[in-house]
C-alpha atoms as a PDB file:
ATOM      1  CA  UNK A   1      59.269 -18.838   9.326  1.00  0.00           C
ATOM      2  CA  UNK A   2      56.334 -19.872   6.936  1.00  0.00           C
ATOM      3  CA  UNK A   3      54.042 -22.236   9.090  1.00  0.00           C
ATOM      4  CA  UNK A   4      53.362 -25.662   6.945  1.00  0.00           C
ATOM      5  CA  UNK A   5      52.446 -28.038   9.650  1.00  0.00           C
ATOM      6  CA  UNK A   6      50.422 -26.265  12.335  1.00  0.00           C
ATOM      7  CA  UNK A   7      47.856 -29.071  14.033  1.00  0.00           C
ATOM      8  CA  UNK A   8      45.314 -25.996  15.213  1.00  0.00           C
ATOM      9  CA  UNK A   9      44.844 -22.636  15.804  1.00  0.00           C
ATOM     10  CA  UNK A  10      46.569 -22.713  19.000  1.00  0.00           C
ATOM     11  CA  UNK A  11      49.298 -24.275  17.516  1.00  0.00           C
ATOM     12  CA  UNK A  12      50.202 -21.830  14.843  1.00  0.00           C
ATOM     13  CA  UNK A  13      49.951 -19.277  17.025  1.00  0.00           C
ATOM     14  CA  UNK A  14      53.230 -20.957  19.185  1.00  0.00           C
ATOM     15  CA  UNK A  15      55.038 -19.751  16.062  1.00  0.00           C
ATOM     16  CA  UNK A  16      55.155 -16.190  17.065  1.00  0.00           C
ATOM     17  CA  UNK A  17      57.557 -16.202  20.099  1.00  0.00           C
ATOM     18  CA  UNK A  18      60.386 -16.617  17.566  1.00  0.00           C
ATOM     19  CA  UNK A  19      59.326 -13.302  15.610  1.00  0.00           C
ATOM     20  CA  UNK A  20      58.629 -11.409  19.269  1.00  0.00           C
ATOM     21  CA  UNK A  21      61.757 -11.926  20.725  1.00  0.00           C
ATOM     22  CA  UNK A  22      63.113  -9.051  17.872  1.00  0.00           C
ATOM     23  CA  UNK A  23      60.226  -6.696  19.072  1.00  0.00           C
ATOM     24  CA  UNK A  24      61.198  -5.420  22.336  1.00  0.00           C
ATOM     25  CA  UNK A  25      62.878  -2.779  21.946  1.00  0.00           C
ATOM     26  CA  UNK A  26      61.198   0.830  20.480  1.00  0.00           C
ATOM     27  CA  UNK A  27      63.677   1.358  17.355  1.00  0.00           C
ATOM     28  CA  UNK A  28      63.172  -2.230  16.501  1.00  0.00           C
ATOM     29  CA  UNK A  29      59.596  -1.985  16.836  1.00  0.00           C
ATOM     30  CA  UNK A  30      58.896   1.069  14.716  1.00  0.00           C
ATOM     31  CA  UNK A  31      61.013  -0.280  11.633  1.00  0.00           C
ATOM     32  CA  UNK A  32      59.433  -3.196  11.386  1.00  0.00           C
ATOM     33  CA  UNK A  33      55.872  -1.599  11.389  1.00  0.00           C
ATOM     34  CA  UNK A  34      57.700   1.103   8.699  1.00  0.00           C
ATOM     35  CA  UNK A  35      58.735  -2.580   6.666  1.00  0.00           C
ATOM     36  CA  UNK A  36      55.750  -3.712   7.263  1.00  0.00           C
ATOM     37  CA  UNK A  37      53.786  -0.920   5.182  1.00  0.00           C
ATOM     38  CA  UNK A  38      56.487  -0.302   2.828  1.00  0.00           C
ATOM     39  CA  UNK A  39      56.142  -4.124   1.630  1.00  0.00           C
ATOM     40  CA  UNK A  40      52.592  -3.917   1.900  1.00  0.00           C
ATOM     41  CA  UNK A  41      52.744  -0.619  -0.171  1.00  0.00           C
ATOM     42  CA  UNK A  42      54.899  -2.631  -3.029  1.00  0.00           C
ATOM     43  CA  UNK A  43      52.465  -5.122  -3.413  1.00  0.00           C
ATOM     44  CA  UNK A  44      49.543  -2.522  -4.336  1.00  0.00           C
ATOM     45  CA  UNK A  45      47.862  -2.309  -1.028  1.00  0.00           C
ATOM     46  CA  UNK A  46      46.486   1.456  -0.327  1.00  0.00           C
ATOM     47  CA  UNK A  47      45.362   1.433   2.898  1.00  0.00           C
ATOM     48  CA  UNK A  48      46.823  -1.339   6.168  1.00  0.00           C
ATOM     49  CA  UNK A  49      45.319  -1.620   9.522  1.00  0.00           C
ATOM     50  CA  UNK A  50      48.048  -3.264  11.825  1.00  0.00           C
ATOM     51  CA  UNK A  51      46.728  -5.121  14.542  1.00  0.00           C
ATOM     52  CA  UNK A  52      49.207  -5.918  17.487  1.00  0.00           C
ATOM     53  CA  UNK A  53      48.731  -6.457  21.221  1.00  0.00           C
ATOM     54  CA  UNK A  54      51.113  -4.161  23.125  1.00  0.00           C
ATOM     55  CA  UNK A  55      51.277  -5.956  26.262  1.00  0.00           C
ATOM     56  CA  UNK A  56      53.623  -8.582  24.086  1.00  0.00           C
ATOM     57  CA  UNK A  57      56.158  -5.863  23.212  1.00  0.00           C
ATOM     58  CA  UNK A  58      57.178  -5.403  26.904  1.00  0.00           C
ATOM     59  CA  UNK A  59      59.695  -7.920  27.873  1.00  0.00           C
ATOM     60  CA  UNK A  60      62.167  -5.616  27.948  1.00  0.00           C
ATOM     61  CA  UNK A  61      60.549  -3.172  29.578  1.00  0.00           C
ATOM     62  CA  UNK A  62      58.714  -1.383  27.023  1.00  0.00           C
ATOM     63  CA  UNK A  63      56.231   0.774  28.442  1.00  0.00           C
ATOM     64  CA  UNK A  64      52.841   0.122  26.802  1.00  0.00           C
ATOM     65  CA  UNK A  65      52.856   3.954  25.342  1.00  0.00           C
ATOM     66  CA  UNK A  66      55.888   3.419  23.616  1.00  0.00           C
ATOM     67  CA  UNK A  67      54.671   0.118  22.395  1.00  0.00           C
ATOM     68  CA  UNK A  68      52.225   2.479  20.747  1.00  0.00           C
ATOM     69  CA  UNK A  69      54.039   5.301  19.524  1.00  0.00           C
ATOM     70  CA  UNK A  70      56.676   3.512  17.892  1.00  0.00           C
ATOM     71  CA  UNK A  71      54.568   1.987  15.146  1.00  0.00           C
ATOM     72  CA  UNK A  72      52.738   4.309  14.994  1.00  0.00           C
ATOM     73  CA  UNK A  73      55.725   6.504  14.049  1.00  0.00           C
ATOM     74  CA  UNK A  74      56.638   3.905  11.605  1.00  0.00           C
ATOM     75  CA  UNK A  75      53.094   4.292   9.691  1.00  0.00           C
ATOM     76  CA  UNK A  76      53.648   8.090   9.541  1.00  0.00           C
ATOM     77  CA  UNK A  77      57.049   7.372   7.460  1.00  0.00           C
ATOM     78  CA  UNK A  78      55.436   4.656   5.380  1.00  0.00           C
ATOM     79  CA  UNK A  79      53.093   7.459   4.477  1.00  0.00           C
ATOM     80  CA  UNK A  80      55.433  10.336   3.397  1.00  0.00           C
ATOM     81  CA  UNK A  81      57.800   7.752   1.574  1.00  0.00           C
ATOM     82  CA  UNK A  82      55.469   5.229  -0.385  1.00  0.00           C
ATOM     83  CA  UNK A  83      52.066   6.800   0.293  1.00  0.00           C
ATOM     84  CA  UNK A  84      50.201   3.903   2.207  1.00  0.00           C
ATOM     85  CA  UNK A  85      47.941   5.118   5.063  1.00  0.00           C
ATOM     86  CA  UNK A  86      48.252   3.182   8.134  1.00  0.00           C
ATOM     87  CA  UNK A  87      46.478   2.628  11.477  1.00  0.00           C
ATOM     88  CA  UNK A  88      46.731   0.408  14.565  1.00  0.00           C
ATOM     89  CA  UNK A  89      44.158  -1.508  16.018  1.00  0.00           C
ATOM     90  CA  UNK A  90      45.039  -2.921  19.601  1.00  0.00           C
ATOM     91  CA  UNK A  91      44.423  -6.381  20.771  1.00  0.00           C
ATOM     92  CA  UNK A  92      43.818  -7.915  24.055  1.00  0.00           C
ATOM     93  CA  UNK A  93      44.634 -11.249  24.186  1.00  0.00           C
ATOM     94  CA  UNK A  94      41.900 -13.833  25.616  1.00  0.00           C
ATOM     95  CA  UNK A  95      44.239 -16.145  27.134  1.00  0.00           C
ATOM     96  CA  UNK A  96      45.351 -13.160  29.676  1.00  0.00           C
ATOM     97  CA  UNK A  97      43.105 -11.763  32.256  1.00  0.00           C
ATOM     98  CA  UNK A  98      40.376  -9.407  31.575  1.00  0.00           C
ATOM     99  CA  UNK A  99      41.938  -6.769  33.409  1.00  0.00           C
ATOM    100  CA  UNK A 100      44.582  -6.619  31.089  1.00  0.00           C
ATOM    101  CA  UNK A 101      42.086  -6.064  28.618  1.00  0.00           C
ATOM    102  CA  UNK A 102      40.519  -3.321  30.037  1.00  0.00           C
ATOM    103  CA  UNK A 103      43.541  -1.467  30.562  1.00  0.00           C
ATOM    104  CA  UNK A 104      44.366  -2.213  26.754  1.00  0.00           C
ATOM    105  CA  UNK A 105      40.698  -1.178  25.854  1.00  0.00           C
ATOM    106  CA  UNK A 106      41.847   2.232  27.674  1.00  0.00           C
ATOM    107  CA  UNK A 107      45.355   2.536  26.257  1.00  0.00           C
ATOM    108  CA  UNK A 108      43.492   2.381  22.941  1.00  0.00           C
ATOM    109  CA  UNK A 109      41.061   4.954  23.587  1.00  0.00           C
ATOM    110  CA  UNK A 110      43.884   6.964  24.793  1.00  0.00           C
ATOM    111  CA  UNK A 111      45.527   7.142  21.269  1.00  0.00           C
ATOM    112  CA  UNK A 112      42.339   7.541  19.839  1.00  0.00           C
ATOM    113  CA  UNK A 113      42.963  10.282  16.951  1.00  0.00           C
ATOM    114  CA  UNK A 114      46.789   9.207  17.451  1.00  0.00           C
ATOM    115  CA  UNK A 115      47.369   6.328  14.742  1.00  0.00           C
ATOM    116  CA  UNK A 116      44.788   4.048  16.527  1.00  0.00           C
ATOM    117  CA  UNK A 117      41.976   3.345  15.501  1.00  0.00           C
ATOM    118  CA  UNK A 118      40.559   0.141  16.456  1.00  0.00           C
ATOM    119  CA  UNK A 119      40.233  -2.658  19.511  1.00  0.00           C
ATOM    120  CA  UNK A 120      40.392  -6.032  18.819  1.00  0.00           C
ATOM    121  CA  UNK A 121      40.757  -9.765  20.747  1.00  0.00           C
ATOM    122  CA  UNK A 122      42.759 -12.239  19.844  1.00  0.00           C
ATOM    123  CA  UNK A 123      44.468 -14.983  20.683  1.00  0.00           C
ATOM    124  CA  UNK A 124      43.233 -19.047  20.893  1.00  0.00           C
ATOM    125  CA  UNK A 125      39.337 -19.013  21.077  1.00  0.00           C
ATOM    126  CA  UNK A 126      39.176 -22.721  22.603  1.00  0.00           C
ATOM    127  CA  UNK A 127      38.651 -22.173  26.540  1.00  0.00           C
ATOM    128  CA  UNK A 128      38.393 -18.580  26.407  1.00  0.00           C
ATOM    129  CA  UNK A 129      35.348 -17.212  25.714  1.00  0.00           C
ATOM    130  CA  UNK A 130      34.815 -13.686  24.338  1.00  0.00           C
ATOM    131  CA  UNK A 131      32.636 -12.899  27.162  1.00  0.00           C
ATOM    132  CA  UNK A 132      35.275 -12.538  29.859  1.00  0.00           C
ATOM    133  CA  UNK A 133      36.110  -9.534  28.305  1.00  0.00           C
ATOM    134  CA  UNK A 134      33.205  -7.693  27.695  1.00  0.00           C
ATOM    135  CA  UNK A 135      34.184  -4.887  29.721  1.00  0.00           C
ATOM    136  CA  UNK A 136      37.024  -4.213  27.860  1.00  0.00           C
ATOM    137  CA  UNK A 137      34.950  -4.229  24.704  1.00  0.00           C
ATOM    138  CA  UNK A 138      32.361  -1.846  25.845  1.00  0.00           C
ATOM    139  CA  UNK A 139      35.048   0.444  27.641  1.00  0.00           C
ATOM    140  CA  UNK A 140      36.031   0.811  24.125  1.00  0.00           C
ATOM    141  CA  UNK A 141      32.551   1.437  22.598  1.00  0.00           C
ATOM    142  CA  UNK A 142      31.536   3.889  25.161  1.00  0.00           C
ATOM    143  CA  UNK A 143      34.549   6.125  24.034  1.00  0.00           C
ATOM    144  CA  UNK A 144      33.554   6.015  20.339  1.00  0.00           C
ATOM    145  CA  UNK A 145      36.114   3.081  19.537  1.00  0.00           C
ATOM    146  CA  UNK A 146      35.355   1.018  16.968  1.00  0.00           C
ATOM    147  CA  UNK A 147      35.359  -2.840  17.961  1.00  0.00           C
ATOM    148  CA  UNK A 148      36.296  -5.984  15.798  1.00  0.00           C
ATOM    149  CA  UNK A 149      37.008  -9.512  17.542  1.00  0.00           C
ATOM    150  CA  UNK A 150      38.513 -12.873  15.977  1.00  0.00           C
ATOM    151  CA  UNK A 151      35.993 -15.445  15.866  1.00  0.00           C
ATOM    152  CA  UNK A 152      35.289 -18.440  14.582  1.00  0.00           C
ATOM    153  CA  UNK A 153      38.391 -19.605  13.815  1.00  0.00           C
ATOM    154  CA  UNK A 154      39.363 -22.328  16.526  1.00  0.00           C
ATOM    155  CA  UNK A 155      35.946 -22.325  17.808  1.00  0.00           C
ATOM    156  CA  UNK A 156      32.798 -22.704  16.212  1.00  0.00           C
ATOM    157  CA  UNK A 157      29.372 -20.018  15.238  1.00  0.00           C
ATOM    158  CA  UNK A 158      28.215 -19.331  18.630  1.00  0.00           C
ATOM    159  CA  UNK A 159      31.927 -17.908  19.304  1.00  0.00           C
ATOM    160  CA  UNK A 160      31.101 -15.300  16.593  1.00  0.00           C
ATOM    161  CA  UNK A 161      27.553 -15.111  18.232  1.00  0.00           C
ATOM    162  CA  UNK A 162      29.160 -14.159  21.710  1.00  0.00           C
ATOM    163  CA  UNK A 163      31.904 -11.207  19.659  1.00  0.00           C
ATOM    164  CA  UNK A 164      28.628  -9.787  18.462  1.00  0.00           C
ATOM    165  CA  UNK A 165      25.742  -9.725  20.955  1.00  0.00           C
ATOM    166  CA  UNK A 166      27.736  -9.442  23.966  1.00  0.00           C
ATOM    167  CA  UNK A 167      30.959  -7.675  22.934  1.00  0.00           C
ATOM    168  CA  UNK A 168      29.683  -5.560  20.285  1.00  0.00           C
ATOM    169  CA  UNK A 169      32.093  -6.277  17.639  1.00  0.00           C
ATOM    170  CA  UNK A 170      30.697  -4.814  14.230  1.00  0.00           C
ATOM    171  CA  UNK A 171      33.717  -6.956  12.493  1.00  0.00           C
ATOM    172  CA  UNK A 172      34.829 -10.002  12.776  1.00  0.00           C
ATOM    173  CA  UNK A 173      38.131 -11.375  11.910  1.00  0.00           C
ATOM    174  CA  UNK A 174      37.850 -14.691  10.301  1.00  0.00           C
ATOM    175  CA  UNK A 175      34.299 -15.975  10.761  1.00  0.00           C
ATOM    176  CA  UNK A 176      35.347 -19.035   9.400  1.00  0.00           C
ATOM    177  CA  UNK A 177      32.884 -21.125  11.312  1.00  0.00           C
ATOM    178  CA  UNK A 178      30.296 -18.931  10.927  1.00  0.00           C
ATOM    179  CA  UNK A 179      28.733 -20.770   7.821  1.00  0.00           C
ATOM    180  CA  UNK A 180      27.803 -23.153  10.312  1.00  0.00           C
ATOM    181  CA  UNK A 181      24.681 -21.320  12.021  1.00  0.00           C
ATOM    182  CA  UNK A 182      22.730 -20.230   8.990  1.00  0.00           C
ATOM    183  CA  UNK A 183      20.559 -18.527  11.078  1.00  0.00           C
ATOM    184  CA  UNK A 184      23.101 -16.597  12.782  1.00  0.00           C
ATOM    185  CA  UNK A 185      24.803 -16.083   9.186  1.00  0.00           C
ATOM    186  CA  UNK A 186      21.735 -14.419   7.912  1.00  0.00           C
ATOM    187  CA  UNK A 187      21.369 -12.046  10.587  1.00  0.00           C
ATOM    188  CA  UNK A 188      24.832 -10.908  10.688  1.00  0.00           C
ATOM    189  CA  UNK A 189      24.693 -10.261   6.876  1.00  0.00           C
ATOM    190  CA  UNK A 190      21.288  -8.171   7.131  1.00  0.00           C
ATOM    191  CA  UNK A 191      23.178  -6.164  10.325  1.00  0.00           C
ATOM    192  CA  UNK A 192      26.023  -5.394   7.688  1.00  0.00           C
ATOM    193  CA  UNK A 193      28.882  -7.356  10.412  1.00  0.00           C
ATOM    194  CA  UNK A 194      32.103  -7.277   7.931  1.00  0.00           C
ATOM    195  CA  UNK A 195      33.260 -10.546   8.144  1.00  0.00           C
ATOM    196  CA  UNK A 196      37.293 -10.518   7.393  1.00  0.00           C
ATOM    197  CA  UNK A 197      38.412 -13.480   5.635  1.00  0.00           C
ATOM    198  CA  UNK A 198      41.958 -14.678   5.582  1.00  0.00           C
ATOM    199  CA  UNK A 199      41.820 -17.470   2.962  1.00  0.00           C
ATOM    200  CA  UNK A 200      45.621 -18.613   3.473  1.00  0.00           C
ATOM    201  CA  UNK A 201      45.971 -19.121   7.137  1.00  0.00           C
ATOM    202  CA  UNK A 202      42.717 -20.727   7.335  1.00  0.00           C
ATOM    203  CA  UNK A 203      43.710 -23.239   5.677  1.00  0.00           C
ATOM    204  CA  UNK A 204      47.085 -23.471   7.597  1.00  0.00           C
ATOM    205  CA  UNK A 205      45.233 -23.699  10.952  1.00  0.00           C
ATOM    206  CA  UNK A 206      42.712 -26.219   9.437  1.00  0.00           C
ATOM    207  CA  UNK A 207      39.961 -23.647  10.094  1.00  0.00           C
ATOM    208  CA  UNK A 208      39.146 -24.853   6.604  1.00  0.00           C
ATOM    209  CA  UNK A 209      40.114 -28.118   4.833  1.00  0.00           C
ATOM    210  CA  UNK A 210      41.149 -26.054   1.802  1.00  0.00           C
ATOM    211  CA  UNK A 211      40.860 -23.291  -0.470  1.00  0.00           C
ATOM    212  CA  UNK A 212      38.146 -24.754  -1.956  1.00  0.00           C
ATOM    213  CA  UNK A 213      35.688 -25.132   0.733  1.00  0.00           C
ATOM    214  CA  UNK A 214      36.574 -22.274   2.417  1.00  0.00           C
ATOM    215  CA  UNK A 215      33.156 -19.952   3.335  1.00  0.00           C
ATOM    216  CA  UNK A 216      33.977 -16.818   1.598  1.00  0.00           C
ATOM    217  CA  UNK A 217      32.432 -17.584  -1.710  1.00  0.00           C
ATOM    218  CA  UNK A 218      29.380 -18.520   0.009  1.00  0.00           C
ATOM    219  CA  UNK A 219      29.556 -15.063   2.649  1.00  0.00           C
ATOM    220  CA  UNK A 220      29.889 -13.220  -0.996  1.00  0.00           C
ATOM    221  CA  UNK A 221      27.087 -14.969  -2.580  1.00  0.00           C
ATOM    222  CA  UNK A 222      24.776 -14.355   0.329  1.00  0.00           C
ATOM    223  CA  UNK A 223      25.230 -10.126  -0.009  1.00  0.00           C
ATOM    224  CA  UNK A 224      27.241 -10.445   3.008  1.00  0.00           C
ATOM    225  CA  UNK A 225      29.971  -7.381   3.310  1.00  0.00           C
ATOM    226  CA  UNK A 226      33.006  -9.731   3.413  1.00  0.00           C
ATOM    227  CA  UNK A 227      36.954  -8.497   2.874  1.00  0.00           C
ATOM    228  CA  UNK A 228      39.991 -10.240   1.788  1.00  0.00           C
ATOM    229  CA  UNK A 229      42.868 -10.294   4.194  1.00  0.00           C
ATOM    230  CA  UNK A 230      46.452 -11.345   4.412  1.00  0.00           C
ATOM    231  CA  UNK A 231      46.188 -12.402   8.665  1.00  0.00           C
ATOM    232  CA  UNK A 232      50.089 -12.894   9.177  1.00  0.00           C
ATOM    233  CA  UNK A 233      52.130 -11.828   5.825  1.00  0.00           C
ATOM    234  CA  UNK A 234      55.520 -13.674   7.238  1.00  0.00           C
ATOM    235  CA  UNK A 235      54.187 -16.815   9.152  1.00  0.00           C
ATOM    236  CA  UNK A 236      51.605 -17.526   6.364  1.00  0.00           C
ATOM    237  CA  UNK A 237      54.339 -16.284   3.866  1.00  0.00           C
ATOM    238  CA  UNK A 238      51.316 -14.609   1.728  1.00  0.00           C
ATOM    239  CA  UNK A 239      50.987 -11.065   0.222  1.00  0.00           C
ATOM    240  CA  UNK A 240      47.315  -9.610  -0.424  1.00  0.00           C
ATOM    241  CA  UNK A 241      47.868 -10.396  -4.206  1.00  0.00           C
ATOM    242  CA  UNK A 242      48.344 -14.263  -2.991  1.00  0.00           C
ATOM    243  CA  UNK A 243      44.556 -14.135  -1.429  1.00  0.00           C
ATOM    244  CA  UNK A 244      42.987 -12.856  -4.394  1.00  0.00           C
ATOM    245  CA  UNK A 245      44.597 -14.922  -6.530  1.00  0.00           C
ATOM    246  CA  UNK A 246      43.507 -17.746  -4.531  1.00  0.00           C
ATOM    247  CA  UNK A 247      39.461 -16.153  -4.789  1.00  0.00           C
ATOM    248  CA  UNK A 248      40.310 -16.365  -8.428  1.00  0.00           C
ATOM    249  CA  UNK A 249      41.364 -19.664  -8.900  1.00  0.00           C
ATOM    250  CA  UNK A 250      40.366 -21.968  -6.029  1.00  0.00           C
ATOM    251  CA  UNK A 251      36.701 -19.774  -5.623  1.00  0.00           C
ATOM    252  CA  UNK A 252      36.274 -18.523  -9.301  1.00  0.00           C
ATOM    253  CA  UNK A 253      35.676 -15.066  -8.106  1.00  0.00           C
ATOM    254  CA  UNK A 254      35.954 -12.432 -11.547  1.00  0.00           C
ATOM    255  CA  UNK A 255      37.717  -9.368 -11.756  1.00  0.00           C
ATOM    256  CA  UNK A 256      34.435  -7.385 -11.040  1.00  0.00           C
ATOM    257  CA  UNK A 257      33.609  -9.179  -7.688  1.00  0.00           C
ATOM    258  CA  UNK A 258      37.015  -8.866  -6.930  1.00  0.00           C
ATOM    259  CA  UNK A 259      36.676  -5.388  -7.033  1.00  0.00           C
ATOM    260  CA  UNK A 260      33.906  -5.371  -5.042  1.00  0.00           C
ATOM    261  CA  UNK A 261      35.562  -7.630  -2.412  1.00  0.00           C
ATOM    262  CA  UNK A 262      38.834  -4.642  -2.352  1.00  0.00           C
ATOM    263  CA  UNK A 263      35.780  -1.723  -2.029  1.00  0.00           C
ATOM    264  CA  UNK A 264      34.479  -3.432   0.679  1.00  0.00           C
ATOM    265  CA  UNK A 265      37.694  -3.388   2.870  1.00  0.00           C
ATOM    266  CA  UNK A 266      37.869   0.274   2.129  1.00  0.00           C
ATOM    267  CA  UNK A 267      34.052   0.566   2.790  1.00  0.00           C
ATOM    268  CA  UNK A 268      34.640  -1.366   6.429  1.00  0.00           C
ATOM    269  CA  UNK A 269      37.473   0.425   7.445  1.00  0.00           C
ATOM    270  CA  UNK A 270      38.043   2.437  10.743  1.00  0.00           C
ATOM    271  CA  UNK A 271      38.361   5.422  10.032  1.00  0.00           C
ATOM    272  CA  UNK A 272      36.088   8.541   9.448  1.00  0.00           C
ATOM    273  CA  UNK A 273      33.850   9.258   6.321  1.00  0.00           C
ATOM    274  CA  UNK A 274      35.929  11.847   4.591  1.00  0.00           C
ATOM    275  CA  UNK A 275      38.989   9.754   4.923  1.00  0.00           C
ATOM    276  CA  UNK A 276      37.086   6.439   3.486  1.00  0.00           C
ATOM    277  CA  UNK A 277      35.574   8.742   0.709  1.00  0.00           C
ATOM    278  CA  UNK A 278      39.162   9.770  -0.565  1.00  0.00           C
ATOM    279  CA  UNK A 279      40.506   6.394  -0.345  1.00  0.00           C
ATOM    280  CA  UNK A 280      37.572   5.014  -2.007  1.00  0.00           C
ATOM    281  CA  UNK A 281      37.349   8.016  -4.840  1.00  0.00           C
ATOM    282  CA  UNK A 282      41.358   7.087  -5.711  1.00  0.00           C
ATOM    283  CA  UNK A 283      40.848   3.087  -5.898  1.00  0.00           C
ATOM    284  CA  UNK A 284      37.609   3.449  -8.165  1.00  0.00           C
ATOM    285  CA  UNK A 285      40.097   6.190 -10.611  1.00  0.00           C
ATOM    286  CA  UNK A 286      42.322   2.920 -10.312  1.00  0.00           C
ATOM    287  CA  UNK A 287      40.026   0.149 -10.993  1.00  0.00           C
ATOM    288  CA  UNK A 288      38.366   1.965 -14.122  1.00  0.00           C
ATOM    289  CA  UNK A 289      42.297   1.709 -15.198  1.00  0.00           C
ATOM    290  CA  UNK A 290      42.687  -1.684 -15.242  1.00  0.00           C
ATOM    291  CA  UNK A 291      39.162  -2.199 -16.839  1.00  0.00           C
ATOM    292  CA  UNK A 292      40.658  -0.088 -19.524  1.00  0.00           C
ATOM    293  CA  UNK A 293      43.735  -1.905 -19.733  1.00  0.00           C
ATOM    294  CA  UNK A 294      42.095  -5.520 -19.614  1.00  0.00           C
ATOM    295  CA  UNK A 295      40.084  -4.005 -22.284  1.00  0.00           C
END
């Protein structure tokens, strides 16, 4: 399933009707989200956010609820056997009208408290501006939601420009093109927008020529609050120890600004203060660790 040869963004994203086709049904769809954290939680990772849109899961006649309680009842095992905490973020799609996303805004807000936590927009950027769906976005907001959108990826700065000051998006997944407004970079660092980089499928959708010249190393330089991400674990065929092994070698990052790159994810996440404290509290006992054991 890895994706090798994708031409674009829009083209990688093609990909997915093979893996869809298996996630119709509610039993099939809560194991994999339970797989999904269990492999995550193998590979070291404390804390996931899955982000899914719904309105994919219904070709069978899935009812958008149960395309929500299902993984989320999958994340509530993954907890009591291996100890990860999970949470769902729900995306609208931007190819699909923006009445769709409105009524996924409100499904989210619905499970608010529930295993959700988050609305997002996805999808190809090229001829479908964030804008469309504003109302979605600040149906979401007005509820208390917390907002991310994926920009700059197939499109360039002003698409991350549009998640931001018209959607309200205080993340933004990818911001690949970003770089390319320093103006706009600069602001978005001083207004603390997380950008979430995902350094493997970035490269796979040409967002960036290569490891090397991908933007994160210059995000991190500039003080901007920038997290490592995995994007698609099976189609990129990358765990979260893959990406920062790749900010290591390709981007020279050390073990110290590593660690600040990990804190920073836990730092952005969506979820209330106490819960971010006790995350944060266990992965700086863990990182003292390994400073201990890498002497």
């Amino acid at each position: 399933m890895y994706v090798r040869d994708a031409r674009h963004l829009e083209d990688y994203l093609t990909r997915f009707d093979t893996t869809l086709s298996v996630m119709q049904s509610v039993a099939s769809l809560e194991r994999i989200t339970y797989e999904l954290a269990e492999d995550a939680a193998a590979d070291g990772v404390r804390y996931i956010e899955v982000r899914y849109a719904p309105v994919l899961n219904q070709q069978w006649g899935m009812t958008l609820d149960e395309a929500v309680d299902a993984p989320a009842r999958g994340l509530e095992r993954a907890f009591k056997d291996h100890g990860i905490t999970g949470r769902l973020i729900i995306c609208a799609l931007r190819h699909l009208p923006p009445s769709v996303s409105l009524e996924l805004a409100r499904l989210a807000v619905s499970w608010q408290g529930r295993g959700v936590v988050g609305f997002d927009l996805a999808g190809g950027e090229a001829g479908h501006p964030a804008a469309v769906h504003q109302s979605a976005f600040h149906h979401a907001l007005d509820h208390g939601m917390f907002c991310t959108c994926h920009a700059g990826e197939g499109a360039g700065a002003e698409s991350v420009r549009e998640a931001v000051h018209v959607c309200g998006a205080t993340r933004i997944g990818h911001g690949t093109r970003l770089i390319e407004d320093e103006r706009l970079t600069d602001e978005l660092g001083e207004r603390g927008i997380v950008i979430e980089a995902c350094l493997t499928s970035n490269v796979q959708t040409r967002a960036a020529k290569d490891f090397a010249s991908h933007p994160l190393r210059a995000f991190f330089d500039r003080g901007m609050k920038v997290t490592l991400n995995t994007d698609n674990r099976l189609m990129s065929g990358v765990t979260l120890t893959d990406e920062y092994a790749h900010a290591a070698r390709e981007l020279h990052f050390t073990f110290d600004e590593l660690c600040r790159l990990s804190r920073t994810g836990f730092e952005g996440a969506f979820l209330p203060d106490d819960e971010k404290r006790a995350l944060l509290e266990r992965v700086d006992r863990e990182f003292a660790s390994l400073r201990q054991e890498l002497g």
